[in-house]
C-alpha atoms as a PDB file:
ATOM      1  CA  UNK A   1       1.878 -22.856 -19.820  1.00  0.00           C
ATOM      2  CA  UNK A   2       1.569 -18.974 -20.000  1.00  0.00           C
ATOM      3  CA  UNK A   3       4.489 -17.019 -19.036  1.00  0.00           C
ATOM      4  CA  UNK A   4       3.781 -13.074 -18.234  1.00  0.00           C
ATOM      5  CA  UNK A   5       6.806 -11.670 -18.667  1.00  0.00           C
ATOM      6  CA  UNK A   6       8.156  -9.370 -15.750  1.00  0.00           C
ATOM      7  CA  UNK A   7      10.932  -6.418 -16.707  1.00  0.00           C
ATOM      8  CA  UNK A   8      12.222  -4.493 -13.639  1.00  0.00           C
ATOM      9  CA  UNK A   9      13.870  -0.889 -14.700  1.00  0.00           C
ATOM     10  CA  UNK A  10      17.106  -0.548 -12.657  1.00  0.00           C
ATOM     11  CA  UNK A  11      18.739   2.605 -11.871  1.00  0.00           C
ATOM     12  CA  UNK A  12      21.471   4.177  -9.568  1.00  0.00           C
ATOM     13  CA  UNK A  13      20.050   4.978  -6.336  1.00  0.00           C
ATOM     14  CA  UNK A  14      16.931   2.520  -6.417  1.00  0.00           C
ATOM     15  CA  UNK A  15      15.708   1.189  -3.401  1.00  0.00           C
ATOM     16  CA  UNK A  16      16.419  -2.253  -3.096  1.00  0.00           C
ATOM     17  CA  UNK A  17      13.551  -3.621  -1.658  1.00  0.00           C
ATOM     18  CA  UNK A  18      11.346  -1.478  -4.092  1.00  0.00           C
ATOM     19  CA  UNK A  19      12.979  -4.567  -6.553  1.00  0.00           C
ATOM     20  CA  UNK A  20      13.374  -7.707  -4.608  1.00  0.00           C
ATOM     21  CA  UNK A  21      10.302  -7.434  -2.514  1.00  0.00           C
ATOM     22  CA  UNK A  22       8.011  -7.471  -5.756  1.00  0.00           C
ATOM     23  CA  UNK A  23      10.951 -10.360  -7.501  1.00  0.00           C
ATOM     24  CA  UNK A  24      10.181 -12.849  -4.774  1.00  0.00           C
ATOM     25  CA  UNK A  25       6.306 -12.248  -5.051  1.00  0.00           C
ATOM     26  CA  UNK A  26       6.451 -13.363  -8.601  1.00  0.00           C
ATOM     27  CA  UNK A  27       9.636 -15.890  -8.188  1.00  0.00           C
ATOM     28  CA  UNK A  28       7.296 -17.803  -5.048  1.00  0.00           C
ATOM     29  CA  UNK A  29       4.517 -17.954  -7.588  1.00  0.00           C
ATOM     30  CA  UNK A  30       6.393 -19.202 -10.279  1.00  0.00           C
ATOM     31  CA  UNK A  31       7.101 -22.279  -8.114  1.00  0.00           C
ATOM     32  CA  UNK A  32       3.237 -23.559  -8.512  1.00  0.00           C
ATOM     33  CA  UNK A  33       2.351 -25.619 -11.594  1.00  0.00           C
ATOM     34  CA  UNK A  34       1.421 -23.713 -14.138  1.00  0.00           C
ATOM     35  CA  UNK A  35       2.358 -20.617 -13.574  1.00  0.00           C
ATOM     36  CA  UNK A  36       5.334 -18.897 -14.802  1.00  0.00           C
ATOM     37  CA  UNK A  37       6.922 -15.563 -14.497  1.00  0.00           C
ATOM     38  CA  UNK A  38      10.205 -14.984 -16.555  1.00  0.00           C
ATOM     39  CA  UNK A  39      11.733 -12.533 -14.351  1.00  0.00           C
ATOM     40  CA  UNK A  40      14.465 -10.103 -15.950  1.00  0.00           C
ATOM     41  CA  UNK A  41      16.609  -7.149 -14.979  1.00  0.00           C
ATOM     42  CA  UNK A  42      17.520  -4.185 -16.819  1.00  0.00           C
ATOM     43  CA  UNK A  43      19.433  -0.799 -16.359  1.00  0.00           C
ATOM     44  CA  UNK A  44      19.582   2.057 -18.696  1.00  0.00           C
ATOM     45  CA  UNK A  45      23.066   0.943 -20.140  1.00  0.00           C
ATOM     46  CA  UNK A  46      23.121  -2.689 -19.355  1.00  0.00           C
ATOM     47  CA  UNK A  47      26.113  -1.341 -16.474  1.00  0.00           C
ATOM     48  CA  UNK A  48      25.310  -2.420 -12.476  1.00  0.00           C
ATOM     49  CA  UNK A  49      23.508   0.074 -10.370  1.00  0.00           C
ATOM     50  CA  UNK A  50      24.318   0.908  -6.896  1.00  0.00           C
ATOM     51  CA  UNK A  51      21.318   1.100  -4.768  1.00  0.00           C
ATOM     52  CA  UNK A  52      20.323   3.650  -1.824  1.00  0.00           C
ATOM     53  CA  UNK A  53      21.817   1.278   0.669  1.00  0.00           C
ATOM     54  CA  UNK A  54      25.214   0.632  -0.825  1.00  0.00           C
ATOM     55  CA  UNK A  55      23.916  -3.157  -2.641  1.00  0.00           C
ATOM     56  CA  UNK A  56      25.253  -3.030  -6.064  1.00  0.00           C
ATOM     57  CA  UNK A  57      22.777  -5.150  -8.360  1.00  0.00           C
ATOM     58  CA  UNK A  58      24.005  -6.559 -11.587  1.00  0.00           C
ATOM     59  CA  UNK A  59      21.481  -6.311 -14.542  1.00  0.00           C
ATOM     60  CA  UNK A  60      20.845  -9.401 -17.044  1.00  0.00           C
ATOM     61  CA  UNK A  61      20.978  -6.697 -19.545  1.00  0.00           C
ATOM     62  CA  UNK A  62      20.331  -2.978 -21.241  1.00  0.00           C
ATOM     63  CA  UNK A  63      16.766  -2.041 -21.466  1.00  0.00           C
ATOM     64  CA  UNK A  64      17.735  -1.412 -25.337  1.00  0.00           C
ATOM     65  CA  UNK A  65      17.830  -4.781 -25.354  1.00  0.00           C
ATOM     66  CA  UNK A  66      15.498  -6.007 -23.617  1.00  0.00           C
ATOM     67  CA  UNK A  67      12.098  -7.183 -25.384  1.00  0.00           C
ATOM     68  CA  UNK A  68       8.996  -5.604 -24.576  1.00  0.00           C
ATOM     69  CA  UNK A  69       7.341  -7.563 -21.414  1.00  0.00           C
ATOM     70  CA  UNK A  70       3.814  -8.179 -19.827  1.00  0.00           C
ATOM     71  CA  UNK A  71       4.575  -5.904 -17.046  1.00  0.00           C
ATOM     72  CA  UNK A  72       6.869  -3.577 -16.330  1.00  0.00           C
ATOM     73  CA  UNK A  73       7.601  -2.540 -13.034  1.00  0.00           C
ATOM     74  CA  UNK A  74       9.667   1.083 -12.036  1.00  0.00           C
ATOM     75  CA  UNK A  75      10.881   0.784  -8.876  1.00  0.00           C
ATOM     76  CA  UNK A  76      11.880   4.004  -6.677  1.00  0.00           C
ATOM     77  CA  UNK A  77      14.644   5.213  -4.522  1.00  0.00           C
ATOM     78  CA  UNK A  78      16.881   8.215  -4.416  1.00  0.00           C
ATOM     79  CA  UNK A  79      17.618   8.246  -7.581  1.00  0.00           C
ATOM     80  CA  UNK A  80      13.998   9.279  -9.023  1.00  0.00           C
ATOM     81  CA  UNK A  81      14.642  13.112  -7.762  1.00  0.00           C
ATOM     82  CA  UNK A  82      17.422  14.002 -10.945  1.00  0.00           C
ATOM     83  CA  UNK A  83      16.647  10.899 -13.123  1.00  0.00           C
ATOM     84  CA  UNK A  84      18.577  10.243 -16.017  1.00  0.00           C
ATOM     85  CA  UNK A  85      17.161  12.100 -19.299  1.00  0.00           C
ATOM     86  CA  UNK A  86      17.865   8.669 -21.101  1.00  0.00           C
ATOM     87  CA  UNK A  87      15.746   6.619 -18.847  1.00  0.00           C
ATOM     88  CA  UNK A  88      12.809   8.887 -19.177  1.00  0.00           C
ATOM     89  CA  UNK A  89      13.194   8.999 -22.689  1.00  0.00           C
ATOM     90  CA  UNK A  90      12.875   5.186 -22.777  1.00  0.00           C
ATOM     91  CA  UNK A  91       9.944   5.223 -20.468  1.00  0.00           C
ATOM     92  CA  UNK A  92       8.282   7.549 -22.866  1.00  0.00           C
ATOM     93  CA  UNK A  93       8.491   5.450 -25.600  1.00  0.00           C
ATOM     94  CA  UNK A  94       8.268   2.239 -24.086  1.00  0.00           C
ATOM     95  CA  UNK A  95       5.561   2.900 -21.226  1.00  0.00           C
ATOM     96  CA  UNK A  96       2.499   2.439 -23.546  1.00  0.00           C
ATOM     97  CA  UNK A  97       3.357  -1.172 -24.938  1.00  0.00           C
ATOM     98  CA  UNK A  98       3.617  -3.741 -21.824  1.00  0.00           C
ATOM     99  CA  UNK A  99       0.420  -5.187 -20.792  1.00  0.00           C
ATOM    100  CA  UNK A 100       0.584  -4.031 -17.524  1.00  0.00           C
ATOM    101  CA  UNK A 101       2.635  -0.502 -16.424  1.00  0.00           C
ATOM    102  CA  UNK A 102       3.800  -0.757 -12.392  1.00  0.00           C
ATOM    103  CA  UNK A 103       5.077   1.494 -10.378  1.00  0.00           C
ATOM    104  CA  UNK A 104       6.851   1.359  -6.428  1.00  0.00           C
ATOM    105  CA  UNK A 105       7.169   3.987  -4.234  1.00  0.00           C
ATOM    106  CA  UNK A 106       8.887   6.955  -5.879  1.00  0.00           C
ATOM    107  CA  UNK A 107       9.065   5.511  -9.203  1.00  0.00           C
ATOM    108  CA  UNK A 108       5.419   6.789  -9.622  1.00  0.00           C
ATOM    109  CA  UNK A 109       7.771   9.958 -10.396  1.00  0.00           C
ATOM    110  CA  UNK A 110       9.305   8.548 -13.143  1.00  0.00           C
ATOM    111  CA  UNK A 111       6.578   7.215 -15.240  1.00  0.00           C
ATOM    112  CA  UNK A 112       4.804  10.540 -14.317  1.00  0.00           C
ATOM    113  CA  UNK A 113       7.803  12.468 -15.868  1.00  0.00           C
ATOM    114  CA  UNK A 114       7.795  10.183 -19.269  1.00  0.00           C
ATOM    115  CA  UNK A 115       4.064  11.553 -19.455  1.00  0.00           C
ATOM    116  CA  UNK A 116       2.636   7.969 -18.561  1.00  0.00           C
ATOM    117  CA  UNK A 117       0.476   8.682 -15.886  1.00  0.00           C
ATOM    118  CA  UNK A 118      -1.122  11.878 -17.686  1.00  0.00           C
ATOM    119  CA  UNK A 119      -4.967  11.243 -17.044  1.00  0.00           C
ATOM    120  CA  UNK A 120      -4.692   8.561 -14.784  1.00  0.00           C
ATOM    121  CA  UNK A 121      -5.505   8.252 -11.005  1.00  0.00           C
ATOM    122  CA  UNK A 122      -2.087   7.347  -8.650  1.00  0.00           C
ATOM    123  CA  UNK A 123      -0.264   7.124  -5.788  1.00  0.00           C
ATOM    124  CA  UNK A 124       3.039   6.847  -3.996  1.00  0.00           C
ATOM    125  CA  UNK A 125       5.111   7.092  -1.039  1.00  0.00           C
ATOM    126  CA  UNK A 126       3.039   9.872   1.174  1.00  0.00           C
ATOM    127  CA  UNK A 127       6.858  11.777   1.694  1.00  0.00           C
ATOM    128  CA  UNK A 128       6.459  12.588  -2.229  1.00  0.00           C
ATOM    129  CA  UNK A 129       2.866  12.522  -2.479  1.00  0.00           C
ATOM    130  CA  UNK A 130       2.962  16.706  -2.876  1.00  0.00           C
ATOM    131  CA  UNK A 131       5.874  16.950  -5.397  1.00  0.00           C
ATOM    132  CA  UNK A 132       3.681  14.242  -7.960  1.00  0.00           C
ATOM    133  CA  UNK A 133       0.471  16.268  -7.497  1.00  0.00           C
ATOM    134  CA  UNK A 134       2.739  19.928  -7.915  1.00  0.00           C
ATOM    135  CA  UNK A 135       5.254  18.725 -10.676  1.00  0.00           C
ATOM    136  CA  UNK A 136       2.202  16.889 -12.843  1.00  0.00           C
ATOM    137  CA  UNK A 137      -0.951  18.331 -12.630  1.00  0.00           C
ATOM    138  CA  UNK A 138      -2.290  16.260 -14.941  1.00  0.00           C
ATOM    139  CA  UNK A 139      -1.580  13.054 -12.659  1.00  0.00           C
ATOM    140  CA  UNK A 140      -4.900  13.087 -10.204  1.00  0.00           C
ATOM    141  CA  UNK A 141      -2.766  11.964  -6.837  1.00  0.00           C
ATOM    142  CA  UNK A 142      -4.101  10.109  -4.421  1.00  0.00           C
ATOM    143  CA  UNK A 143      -1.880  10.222  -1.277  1.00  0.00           C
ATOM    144  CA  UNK A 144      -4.033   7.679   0.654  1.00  0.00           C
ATOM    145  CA  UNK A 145      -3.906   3.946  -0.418  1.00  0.00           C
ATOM    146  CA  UNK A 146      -1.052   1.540  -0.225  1.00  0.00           C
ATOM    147  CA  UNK A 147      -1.632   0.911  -4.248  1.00  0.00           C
ATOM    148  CA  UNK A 148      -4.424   1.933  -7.075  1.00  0.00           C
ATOM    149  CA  UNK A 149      -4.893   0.107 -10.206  1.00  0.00           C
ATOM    150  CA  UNK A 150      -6.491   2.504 -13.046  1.00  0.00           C
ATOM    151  CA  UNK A 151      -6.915  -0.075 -16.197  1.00  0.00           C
ATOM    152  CA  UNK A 152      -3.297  -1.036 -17.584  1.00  0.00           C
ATOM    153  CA  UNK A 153      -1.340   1.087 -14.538  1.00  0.00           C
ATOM    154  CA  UNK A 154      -0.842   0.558 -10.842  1.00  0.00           C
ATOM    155  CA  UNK A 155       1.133   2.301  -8.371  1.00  0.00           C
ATOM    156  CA  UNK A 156       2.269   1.398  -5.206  1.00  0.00           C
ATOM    157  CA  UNK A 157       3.089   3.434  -2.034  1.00  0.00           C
ATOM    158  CA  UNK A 158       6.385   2.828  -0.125  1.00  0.00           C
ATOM    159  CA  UNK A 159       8.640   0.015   0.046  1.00  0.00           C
ATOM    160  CA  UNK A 160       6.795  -2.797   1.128  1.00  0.00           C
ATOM    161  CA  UNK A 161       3.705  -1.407  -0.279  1.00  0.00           C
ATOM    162  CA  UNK A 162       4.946  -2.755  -3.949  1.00  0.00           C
ATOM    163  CA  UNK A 163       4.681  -6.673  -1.847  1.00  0.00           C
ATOM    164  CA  UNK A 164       0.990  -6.021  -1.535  1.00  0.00           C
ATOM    165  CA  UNK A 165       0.651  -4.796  -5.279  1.00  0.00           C
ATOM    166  CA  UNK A 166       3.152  -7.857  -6.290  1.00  0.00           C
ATOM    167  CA  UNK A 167       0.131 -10.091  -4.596  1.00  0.00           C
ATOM    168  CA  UNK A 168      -2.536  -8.555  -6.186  1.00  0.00           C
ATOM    169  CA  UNK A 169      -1.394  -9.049  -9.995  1.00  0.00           C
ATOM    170  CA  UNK A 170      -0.330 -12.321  -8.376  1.00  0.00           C
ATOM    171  CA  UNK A 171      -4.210 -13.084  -7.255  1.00  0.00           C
ATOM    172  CA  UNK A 172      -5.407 -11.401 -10.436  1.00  0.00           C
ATOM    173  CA  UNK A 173      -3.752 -13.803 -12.537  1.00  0.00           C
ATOM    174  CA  UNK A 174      -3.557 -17.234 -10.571  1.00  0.00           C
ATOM    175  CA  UNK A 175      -6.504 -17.005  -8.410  1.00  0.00           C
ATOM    176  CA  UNK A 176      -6.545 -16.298  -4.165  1.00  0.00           C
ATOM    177  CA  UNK A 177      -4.828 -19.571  -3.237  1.00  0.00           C
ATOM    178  CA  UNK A 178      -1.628 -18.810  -4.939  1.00  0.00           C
ATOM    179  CA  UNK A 179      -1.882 -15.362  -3.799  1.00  0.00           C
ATOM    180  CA  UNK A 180      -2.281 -16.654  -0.015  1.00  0.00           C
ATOM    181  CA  UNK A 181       0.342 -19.336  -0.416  1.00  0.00           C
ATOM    182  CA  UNK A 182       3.095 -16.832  -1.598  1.00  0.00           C
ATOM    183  CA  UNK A 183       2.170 -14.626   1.355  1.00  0.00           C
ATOM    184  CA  UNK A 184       2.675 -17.247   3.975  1.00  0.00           C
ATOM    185  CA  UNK A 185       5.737 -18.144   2.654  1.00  0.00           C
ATOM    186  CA  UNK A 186       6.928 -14.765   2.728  1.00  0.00           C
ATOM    187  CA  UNK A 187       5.443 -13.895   6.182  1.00  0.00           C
ATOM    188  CA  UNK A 188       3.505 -11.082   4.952  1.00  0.00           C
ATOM    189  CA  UNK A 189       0.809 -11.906   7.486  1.00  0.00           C
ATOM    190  CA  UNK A 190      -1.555  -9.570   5.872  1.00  0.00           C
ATOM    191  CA  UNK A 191      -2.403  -9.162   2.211  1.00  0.00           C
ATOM    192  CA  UNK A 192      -3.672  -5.866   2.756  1.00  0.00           C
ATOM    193  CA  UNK A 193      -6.543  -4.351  -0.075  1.00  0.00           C
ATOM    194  CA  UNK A 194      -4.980  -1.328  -1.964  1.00  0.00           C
ATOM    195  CA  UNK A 195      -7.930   0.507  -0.270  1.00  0.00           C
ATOM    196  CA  UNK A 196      -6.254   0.728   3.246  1.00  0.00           C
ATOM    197  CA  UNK A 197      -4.299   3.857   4.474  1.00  0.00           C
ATOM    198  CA  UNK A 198      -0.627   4.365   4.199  1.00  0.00           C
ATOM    199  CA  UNK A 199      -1.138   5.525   7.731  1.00  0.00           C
ATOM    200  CA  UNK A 200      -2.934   3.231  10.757  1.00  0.00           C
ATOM    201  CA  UNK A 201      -4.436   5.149  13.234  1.00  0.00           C
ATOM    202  CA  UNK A 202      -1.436   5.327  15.658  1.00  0.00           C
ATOM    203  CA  UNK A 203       0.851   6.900  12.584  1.00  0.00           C
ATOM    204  CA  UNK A 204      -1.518   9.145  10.705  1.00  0.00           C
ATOM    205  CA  UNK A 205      -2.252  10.915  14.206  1.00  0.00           C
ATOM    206  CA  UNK A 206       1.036  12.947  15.928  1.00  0.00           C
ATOM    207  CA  UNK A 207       1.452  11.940  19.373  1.00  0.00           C
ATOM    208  CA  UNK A 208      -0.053  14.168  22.049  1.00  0.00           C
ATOM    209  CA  UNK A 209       2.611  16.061  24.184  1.00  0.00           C
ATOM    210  CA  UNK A 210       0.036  16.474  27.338  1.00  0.00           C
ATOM    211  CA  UNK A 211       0.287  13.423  29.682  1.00  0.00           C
ATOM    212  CA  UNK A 212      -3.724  12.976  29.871  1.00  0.00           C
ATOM    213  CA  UNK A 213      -4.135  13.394  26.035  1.00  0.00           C
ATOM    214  CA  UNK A 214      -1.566  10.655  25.698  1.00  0.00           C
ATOM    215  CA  UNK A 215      -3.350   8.477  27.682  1.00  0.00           C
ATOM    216  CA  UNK A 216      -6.631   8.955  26.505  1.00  0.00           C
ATOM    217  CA  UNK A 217      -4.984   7.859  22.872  1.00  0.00           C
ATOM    218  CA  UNK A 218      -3.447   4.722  24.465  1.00  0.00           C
ATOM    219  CA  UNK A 219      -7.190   4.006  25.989  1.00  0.00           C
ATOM    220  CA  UNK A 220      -8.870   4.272  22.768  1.00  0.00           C
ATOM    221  CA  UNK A 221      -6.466   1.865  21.034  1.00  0.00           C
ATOM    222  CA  UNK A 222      -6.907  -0.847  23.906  1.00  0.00           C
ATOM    223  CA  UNK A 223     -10.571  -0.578  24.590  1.00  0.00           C
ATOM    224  CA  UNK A 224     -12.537  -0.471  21.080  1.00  0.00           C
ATOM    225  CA  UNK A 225     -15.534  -1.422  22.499  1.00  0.00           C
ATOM    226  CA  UNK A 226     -15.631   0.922  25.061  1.00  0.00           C
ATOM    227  CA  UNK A 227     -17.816   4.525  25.031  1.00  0.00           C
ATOM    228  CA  UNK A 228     -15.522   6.794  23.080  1.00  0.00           C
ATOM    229  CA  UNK A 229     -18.021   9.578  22.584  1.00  0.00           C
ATOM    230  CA  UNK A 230     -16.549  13.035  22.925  1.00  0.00           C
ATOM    231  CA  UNK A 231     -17.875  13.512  26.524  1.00  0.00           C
ATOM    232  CA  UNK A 232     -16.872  10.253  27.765  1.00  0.00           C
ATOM    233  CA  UNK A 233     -13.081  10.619  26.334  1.00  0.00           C
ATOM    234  CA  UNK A 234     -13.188  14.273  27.932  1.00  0.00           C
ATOM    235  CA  UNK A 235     -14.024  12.959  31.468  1.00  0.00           C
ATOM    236  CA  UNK A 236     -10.987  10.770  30.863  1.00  0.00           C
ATOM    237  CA  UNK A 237      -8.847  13.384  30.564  1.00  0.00           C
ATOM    238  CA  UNK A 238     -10.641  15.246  33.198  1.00  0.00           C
ATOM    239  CA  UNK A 239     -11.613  18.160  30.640  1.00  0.00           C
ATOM    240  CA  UNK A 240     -14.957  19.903  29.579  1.00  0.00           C
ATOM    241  CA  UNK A 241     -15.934  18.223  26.412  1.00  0.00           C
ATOM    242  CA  UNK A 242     -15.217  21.352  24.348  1.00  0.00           C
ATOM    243  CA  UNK A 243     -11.854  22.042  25.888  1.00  0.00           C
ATOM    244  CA  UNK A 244     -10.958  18.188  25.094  1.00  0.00           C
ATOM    245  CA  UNK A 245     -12.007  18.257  21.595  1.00  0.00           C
ATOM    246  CA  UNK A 246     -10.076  21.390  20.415  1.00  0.00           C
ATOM    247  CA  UNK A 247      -6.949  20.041  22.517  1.00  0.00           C
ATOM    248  CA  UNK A 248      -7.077  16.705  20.917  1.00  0.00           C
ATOM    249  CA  UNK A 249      -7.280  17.913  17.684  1.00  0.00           C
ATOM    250  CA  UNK A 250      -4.282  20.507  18.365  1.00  0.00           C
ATOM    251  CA  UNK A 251      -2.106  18.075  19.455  1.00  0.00           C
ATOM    252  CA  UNK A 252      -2.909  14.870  17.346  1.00  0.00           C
ATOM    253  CA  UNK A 253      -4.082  16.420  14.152  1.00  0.00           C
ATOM    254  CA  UNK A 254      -7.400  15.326  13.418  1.00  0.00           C
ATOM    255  CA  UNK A 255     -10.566  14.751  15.905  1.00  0.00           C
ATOM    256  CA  UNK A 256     -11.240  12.138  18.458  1.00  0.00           C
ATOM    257  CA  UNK A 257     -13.818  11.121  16.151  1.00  0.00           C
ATOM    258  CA  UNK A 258     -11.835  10.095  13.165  1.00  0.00           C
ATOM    259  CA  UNK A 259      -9.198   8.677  15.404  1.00  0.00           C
ATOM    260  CA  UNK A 260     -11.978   6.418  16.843  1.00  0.00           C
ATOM    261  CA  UNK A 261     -13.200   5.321  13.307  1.00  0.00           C
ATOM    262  CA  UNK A 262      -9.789   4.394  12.444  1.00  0.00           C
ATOM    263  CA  UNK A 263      -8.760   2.596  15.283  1.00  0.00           C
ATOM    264  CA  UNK A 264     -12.377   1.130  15.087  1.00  0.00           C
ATOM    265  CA  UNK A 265     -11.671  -0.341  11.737  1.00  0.00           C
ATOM    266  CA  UNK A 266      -8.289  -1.450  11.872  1.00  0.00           C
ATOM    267  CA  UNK A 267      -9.135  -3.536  15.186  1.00  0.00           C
ATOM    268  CA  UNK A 268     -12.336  -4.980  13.133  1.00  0.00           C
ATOM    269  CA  UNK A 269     -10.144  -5.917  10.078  1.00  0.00           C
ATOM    270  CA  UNK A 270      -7.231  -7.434  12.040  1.00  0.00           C
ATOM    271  CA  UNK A 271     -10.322  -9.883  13.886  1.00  0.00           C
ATOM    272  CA  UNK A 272     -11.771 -10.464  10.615  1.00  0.00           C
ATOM    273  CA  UNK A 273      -8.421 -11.406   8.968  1.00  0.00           C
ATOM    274  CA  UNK A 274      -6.959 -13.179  11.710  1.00  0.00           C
ATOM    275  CA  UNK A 275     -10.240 -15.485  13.318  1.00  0.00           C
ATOM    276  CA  UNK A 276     -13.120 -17.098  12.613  1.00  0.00           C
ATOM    277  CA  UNK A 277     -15.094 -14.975  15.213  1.00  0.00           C
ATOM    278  CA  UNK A 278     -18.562 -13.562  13.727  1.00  0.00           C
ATOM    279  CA  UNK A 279     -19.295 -10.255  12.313  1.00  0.00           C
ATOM    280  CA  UNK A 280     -21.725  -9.627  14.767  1.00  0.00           C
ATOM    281  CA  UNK A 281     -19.108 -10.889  17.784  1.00  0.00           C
ATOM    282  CA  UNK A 282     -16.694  -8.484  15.957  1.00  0.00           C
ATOM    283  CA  UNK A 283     -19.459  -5.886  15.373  1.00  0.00           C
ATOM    284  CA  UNK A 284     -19.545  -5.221  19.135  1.00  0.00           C
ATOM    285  CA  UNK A 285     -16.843  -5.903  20.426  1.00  0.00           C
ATOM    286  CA  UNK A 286     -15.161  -3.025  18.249  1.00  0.00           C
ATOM    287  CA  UNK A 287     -17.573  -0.863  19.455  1.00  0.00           C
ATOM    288  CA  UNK A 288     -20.198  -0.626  16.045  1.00  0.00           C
ATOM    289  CA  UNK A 289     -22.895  -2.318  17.784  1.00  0.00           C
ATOM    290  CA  UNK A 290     -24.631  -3.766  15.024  1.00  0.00           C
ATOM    291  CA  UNK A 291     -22.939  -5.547  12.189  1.00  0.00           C
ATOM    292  CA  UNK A 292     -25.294  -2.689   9.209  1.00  0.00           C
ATOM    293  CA  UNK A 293     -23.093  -0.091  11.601  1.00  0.00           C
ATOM    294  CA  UNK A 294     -19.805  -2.013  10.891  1.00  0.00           C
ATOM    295  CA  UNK A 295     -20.937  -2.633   7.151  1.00  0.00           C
ATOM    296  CA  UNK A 296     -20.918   1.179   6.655  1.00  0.00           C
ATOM    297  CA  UNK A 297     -17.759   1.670   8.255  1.00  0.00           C
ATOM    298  CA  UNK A 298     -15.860  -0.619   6.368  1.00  0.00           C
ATOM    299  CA  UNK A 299     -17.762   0.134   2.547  1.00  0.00           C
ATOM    300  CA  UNK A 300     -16.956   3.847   3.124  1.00  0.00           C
ATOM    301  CA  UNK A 301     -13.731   3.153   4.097  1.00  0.00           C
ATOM    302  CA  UNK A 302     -12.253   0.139   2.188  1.00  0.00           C
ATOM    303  CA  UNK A 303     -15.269  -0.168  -0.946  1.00  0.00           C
ATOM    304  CA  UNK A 304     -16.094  -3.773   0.277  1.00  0.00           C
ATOM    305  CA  UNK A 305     -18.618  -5.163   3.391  1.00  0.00           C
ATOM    306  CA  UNK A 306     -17.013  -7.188   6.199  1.00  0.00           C
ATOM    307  CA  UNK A 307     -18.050 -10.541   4.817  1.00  0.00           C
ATOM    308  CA  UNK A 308     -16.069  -9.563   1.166  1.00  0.00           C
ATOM    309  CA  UNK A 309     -13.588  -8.385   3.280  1.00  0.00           C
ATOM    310  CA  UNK A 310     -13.065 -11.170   5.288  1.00  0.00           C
ATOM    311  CA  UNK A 311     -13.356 -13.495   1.708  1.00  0.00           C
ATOM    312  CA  UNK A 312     -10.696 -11.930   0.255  1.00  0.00           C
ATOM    313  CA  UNK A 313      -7.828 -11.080   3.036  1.00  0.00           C
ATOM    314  CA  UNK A 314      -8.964 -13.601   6.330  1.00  0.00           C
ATOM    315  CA  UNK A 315      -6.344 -16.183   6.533  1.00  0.00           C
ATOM    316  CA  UNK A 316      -7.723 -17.902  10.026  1.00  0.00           C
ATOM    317  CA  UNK A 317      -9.350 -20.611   7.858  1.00  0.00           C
ATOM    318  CA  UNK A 318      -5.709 -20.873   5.744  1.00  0.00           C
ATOM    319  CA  UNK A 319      -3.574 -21.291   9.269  1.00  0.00           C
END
């Protein structure tokens, strides 16, 4: 049996679930045959760390100590925005030699301050998105996905974000079923791609203040399938078309057009992840009308057709 080794950096001020959320990914695979992840713990001086919420975790050990794993994985938390000089100092040495480099949330800042990520595309938690990209230019930030892989490295976004990387190396190494399995068991109901937004629809777009423009959002959210065109959503709100668009836009941040794609797509995924229904069903009733039109959609958006999409992440069939 292969083990792949699995070091998590501890710190004071981590975020706790930035640690056991990823832990229990690789602990529930660990309990198929065959596959084995030795899972170990490890804080600059070998001393407990506190964590943001008060927990105090105990470490199996220094990281001076501790030998060189397949992955290691920097979690983040409060404690990433005056990090210890000693820690970055061991992530600058020690970065390069794992297999596999990981990163949660903020602790994309630390590996970017060791010099790790020089050259290499990332993300992280959208609050410290503009501090990674100002701090280290060389780092080419990606504020959008929940987690990138470039080669050896992978960051995650926030908190639960690292879950959905933690499945991914999971999948990568054990196959889909495993991947799947460990999911369930954790009730993550959806293994979402590192592709899809930090944001949904609802949360990248600011709530309008106007009653009308409020409702219009709420419309749009329950009626997919419906005629969203610009005109149609203006007689809604019982505004000229022109006077409709600017408003929305004012008040939600972006354009009733890229609020429709959005909530277009995340209505199509959750059908083709959750039922057996067929693209072209799904096609329509999400208001695409023809399943090329929803193809489009989802390879611009996500970098994979509905029929991959539903391959990889539909767990109707798994229920």
């Amino acid at each position: 049996m292969q083990q792949r080794s699995v070091l998590v950096v501890l710190f004071d001020g981590i975020q706790s679930l930035d640690v056991t959320g990823p832990m229990e990914v690789f602990a529930g695979a660990s309990r198929f045959p065959g596959v084995s992840y030795g899972l170990r713990t490890a804080s600059p001086a070998g001393a407990p760390v506190r964590t943001s919420c008060g927990l105090t975790l105990v470490p199996d050990g220094s990281l001076a100590d501790a030998p060189t794993p397949h992955t290691l994985l920097v979690p983040g938390g409060a404690g990433t925005r005056d990090p210890d000089p000693a820690l970055v100092h061991w992530l600058r040495a020690h970065g390069p030699l794992p297999e596999r480099l990981v990163s949660v949330c903020s602790g994309a800042l630390l590996l970017a301050a060791a010099g790790q990520l020089d050259g290499h595309r990332a993300t992280t938690h959208w609050n410290v998105c503009e501090k990674l990209a100002r701090e280290y230019p060389a780092v080419e930030v990606d504020p959008e996905p929940i987690f990138v892989r470039d080669g050896r490295i992978a960051t995650s976004a926030g908190v639960t974000a690292g879950i959905d990387l933690a499945l991914a190396l999971v999948e990568e190494d054990h196959g889909r079923d495993v991947a799947l399995t460990v999911a369930r068991h954790l009730v993550v109901f959806l293994r979402r791609p590192g592709s899809q937004s930090q944001f949904s629809a609802q949360l990248s777009a600011q709530t309008a203040r106007r009653e009308p423009l409020r409702e219009v959002q709420h419309w749009i959210t329950e009626h997919p399938g419906a005629d969203l065109s610009v005109e149609a959503l203006a007689a809604r709100a019982r505004l000229s078309p022109r006077h409709f668009a600017r408003a929305f836009q004012a008040e939600t941040g972006t354009t009733p057009g890229r609020y429709v794609d959005r909530v277009r797509l995340e209505h199509a995924r959750r059908l083709l992840e959750d039922t057996t229904d067929g693209v072209a069903g799904i096609a329509r009733s999400c208001g695409y009308g023809t399943p090329e039109a929803m193809r489009r959609a989802f390879v611009k958006a996500l970098g994979a057709g509905p029929a991959e999409y539903r391959r990889r992440f539909g767990t109707a069939d798994h229920s």
